[in-house]
C-alpha atoms as a PDB file:
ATOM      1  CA  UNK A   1      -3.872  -5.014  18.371  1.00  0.00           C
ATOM      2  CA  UNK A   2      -6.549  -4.722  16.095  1.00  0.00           C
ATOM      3  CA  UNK A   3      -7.174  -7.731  13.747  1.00  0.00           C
ATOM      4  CA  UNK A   4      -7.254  -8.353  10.173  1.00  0.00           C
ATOM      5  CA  UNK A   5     -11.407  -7.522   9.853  1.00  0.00           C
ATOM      6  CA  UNK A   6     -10.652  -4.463  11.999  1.00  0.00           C
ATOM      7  CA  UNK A   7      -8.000  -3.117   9.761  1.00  0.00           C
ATOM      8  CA  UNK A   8      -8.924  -3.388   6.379  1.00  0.00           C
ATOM      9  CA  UNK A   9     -12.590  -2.243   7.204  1.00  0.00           C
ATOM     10  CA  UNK A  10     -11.575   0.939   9.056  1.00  0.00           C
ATOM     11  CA  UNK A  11      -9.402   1.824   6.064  1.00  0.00           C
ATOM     12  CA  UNK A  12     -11.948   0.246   3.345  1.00  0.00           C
ATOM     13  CA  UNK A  13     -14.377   3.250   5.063  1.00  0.00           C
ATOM     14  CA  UNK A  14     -12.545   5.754   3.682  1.00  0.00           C
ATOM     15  CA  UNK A  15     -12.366   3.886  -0.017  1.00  0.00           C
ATOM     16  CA  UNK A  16     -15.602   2.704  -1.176  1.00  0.00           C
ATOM     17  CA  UNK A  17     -15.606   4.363  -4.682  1.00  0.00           C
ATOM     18  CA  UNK A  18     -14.652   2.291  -7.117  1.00  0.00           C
ATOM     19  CA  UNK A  19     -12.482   5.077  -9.087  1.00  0.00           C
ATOM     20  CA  UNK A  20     -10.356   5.645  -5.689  1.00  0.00           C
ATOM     21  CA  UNK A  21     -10.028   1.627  -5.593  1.00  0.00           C
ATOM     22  CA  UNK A  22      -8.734   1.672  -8.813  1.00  0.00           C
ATOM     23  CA  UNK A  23      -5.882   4.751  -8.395  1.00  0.00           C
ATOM     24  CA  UNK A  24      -5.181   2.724  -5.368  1.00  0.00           C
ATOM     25  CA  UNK A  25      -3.866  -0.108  -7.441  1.00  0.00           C
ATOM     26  CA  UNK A  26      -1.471   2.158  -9.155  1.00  0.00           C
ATOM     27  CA  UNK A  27      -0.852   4.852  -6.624  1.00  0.00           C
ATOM     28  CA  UNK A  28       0.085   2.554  -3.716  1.00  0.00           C
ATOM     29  CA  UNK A  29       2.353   0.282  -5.170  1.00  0.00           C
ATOM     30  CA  UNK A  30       4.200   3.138  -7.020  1.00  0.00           C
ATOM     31  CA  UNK A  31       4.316   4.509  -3.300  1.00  0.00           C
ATOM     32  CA  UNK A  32       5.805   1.443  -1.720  1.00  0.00           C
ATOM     33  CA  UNK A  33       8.488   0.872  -4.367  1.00  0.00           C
ATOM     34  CA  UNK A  34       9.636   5.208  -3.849  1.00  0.00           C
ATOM     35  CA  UNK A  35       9.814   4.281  -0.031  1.00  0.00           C
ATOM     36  CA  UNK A  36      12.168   0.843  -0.286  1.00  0.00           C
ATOM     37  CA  UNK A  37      14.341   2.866  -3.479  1.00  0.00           C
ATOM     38  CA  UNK A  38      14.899   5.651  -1.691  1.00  0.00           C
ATOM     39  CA  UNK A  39      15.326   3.651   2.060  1.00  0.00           C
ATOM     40  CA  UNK A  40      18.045   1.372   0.005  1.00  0.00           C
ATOM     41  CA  UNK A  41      20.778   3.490   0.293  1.00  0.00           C
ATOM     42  CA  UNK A  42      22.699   3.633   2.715  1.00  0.00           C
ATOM     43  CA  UNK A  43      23.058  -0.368   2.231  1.00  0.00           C
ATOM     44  CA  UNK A  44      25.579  -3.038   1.852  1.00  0.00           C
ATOM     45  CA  UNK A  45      26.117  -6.007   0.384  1.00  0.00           C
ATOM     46  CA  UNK A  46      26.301  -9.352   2.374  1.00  0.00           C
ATOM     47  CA  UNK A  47      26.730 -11.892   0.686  1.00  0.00           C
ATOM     48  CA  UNK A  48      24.202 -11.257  -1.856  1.00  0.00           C
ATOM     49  CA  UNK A  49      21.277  -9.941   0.917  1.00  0.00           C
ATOM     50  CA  UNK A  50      20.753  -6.186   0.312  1.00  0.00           C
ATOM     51  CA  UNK A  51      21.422  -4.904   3.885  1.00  0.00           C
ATOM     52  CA  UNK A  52      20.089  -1.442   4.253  1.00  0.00           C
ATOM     53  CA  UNK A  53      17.215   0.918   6.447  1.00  0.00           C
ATOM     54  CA  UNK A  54      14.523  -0.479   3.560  1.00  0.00           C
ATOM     55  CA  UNK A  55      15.507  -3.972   4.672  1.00  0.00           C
ATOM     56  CA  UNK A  56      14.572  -3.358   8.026  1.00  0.00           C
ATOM     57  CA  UNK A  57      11.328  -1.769   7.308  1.00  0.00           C
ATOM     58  CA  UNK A  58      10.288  -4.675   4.897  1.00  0.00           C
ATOM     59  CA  UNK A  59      10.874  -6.787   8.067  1.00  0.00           C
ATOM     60  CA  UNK A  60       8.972  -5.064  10.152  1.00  0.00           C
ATOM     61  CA  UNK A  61       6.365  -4.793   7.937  1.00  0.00           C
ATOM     62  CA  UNK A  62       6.562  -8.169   7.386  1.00  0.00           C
ATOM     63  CA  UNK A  63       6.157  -9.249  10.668  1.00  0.00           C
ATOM     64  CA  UNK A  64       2.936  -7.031  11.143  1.00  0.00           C
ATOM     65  CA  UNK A  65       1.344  -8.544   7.927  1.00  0.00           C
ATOM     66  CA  UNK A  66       2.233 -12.174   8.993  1.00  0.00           C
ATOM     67  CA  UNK A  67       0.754 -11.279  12.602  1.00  0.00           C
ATOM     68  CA  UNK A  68      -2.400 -10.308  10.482  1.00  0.00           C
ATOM     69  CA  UNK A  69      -2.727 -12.919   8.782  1.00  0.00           C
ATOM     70  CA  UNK A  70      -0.498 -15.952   7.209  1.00  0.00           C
ATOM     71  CA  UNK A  71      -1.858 -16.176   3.706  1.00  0.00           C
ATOM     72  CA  UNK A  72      -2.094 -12.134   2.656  1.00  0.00           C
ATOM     73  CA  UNK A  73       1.317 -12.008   4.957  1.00  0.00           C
ATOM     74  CA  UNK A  74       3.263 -14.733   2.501  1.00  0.00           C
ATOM     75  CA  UNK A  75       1.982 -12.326  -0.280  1.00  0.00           C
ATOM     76  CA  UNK A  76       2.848  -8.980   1.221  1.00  0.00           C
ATOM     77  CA  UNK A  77       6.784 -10.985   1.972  1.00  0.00           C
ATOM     78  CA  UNK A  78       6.805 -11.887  -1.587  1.00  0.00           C
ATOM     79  CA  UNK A  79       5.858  -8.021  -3.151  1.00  0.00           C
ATOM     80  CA  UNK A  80       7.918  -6.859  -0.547  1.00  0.00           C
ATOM     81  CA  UNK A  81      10.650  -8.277  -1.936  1.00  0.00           C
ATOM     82  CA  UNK A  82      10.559  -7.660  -4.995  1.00  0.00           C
ATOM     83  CA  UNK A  83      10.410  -3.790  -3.269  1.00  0.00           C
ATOM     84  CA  UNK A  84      13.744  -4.645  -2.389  1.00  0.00           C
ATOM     85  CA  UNK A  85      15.085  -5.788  -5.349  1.00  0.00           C
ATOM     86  CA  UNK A  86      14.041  -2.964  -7.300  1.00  0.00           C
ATOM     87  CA  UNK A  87      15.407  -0.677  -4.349  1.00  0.00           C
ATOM     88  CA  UNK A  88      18.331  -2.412  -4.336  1.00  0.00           C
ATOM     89  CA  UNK A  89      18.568  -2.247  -8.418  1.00  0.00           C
ATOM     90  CA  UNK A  90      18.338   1.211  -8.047  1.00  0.00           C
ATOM     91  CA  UNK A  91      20.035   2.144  -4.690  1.00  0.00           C
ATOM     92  CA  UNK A  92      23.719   1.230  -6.664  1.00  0.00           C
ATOM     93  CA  UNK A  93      22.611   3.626  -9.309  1.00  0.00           C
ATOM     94  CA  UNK A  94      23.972   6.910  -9.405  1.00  0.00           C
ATOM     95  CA  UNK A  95      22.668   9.268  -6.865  1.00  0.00           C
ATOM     96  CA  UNK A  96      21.106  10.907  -9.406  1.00  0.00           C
ATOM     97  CA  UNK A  97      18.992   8.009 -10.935  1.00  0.00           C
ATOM     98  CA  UNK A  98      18.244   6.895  -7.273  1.00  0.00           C
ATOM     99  CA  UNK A  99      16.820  10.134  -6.529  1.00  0.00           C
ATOM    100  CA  UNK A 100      14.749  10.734  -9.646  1.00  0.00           C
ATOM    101  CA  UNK A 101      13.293   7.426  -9.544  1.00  0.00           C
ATOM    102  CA  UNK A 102      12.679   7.141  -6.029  1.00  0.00           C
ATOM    103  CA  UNK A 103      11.420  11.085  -5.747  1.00  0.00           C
ATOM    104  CA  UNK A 104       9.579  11.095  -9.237  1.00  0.00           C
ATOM    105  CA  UNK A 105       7.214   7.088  -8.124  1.00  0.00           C
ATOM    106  CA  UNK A 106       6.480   8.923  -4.789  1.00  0.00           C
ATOM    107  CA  UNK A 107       5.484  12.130  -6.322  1.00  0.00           C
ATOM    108  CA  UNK A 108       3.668  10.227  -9.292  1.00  0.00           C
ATOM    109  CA  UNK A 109       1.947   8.282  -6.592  1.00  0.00           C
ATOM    110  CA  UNK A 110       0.491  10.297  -4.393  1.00  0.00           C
ATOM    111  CA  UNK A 111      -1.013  12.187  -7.134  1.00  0.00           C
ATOM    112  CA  UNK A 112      -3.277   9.323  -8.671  1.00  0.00           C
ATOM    113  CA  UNK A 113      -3.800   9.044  -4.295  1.00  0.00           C
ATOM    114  CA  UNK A 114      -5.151  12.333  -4.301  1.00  0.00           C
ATOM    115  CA  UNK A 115      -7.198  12.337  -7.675  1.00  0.00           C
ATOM    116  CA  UNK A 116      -8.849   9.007  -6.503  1.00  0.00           C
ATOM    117  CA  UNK A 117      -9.503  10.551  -3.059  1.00  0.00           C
ATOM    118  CA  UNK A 118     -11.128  13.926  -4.915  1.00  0.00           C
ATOM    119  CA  UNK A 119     -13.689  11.006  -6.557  1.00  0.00           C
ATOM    120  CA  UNK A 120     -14.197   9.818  -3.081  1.00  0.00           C
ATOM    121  CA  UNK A 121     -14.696  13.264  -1.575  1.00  0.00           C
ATOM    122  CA  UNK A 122     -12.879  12.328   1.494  1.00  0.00           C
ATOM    123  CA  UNK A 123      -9.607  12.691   2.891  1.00  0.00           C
ATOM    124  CA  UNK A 124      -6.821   9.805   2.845  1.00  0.00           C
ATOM    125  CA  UNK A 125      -7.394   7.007   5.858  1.00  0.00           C
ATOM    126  CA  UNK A 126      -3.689   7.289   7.106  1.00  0.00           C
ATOM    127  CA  UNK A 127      -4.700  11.085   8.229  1.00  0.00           C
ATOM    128  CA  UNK A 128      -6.534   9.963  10.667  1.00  0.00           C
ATOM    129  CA  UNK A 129      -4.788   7.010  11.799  1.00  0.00           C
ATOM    130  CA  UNK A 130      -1.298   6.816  10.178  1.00  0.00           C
ATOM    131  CA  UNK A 131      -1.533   3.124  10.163  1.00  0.00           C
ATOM    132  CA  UNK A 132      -3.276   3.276   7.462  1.00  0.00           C
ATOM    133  CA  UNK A 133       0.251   4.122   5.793  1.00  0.00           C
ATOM    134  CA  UNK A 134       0.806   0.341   6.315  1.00  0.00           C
ATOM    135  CA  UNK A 135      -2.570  -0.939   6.112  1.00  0.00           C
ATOM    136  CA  UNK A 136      -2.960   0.628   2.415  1.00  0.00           C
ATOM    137  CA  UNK A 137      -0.518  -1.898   0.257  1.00  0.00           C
ATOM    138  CA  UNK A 138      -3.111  -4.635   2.503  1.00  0.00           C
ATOM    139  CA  UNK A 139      -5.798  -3.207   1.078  1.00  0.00           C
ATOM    140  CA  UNK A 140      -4.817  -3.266  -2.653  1.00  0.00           C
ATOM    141  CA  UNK A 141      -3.738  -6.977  -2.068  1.00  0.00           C
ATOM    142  CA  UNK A 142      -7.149  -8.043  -0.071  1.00  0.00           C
ATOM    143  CA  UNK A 143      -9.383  -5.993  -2.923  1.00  0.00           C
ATOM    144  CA  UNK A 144      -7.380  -8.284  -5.456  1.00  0.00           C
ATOM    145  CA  UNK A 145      -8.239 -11.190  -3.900  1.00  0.00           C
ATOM    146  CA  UNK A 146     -11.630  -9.756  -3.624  1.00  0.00           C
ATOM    147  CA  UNK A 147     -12.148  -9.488  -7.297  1.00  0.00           C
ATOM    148  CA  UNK A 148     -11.063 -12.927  -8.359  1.00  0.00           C
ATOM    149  CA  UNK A 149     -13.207 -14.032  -6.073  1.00  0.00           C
ATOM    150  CA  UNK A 150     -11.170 -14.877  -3.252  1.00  0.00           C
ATOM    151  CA  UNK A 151     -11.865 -14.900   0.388  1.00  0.00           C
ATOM    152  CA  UNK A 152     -15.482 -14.344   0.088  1.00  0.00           C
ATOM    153  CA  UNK A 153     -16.158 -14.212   4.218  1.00  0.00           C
ATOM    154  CA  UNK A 154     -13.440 -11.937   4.709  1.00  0.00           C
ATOM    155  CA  UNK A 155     -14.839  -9.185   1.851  1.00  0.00           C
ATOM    156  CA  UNK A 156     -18.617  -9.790   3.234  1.00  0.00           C
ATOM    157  CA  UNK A 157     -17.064  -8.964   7.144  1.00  0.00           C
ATOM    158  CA  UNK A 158     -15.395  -6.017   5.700  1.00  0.00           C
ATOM    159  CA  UNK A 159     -18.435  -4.456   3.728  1.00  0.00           C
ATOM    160  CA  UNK A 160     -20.792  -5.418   6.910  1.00  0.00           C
ATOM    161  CA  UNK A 161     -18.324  -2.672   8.360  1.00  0.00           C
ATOM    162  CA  UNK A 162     -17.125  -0.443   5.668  1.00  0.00           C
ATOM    163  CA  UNK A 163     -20.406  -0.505   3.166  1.00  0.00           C
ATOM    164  CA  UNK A 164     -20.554  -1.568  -0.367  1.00  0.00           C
ATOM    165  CA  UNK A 165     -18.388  -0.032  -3.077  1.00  0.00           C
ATOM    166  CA  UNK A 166     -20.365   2.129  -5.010  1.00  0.00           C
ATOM    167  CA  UNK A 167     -19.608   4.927  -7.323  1.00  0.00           C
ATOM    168  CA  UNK A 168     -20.061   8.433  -4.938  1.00  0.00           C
ATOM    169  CA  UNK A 169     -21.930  11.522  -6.943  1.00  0.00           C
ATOM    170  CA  UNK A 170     -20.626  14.727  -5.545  1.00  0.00           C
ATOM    171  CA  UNK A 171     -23.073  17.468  -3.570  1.00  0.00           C
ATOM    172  CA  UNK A 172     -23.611  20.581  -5.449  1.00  0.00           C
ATOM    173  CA  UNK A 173     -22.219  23.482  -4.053  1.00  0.00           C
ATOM    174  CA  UNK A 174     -25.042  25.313  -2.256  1.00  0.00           C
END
């Protein structure tokens, strides 16, 4: 299994520009809310705990972020979460406010993705390796932590792999 360096840098190669960074911070979490509201239904309720298919994948994905590493992992459990509860806000909705809102952040979503990808002038990491499907909420969490200055060795082993950020200038057409 690859480690934490490994992962984000592979994916932080395909997202150097700073205007992809940024969509990334809207784009991804819209994303990851759309997947656990529209994975919330079928659920049920056990004694207050949500039980449904979005549970399951928040545990899994859990699991894989805590393998990673414990700090980002007790912050990915805690957004996660919240994932749920809004999926689970939503999931006893009717079907046709579950739908729109889980349909309408995933659409929304991968838009900004793709407009922050056309600055970037490269395809989406997860094409080439679909873990980058879980490795991108990661990414927005560790490029947080980046920014207010935490976790300084980790963001200098990651751009000793990936390269600085740095706005890209697209090629003229020849």
């Amino acid at each position: 299994m690859k480690n934490l360096v490994e992962h984000l840098s592979q994916y932080a190669s395909y997202h150097r520009d700073p205007r992809n960074i940024a969509t990334h911070f809207v784009g991804i979490p819209m994303i990851v809310v759309a997947v656990t509201v529209l994975l919330s239904r079928p659920g049920l309720d056990v004694g207050g705990l949500w039980l449904s298919p979005a549970f399951v994948a928040a545990l899994a994905s859990v699991w894989f972020y805590l393998r990673l590493d414990l700090r980002f992992g007790v912050v990915m459990s805690a957004l996660l979460g919240a994932c749920l509860w809004a999926g689970q806000a939503l999931a006893v909705q009717s079907t046709s406010v579950w739908l729109v809102a889980g349909l309408g952040l995933f659409f929304v979503g991968w838009v900004i993705q793709f407009v922050g990808h056309y600055y970037e002038g490269r395809k989406p990491a997860f094409v080439d390796d679909i873990s980058g499907l879980i490795v991108g909420p990661l990414f927005v969490v560790a490029e947080l932590a980046f920014m207010l200055g935490m976790r300084p060795e980790l963001k200098a082993a990651v751009e000793h792999n990936a390269g600085p950020v740095a706005i890209r200038e697209k090629k003229a057409a020849v």
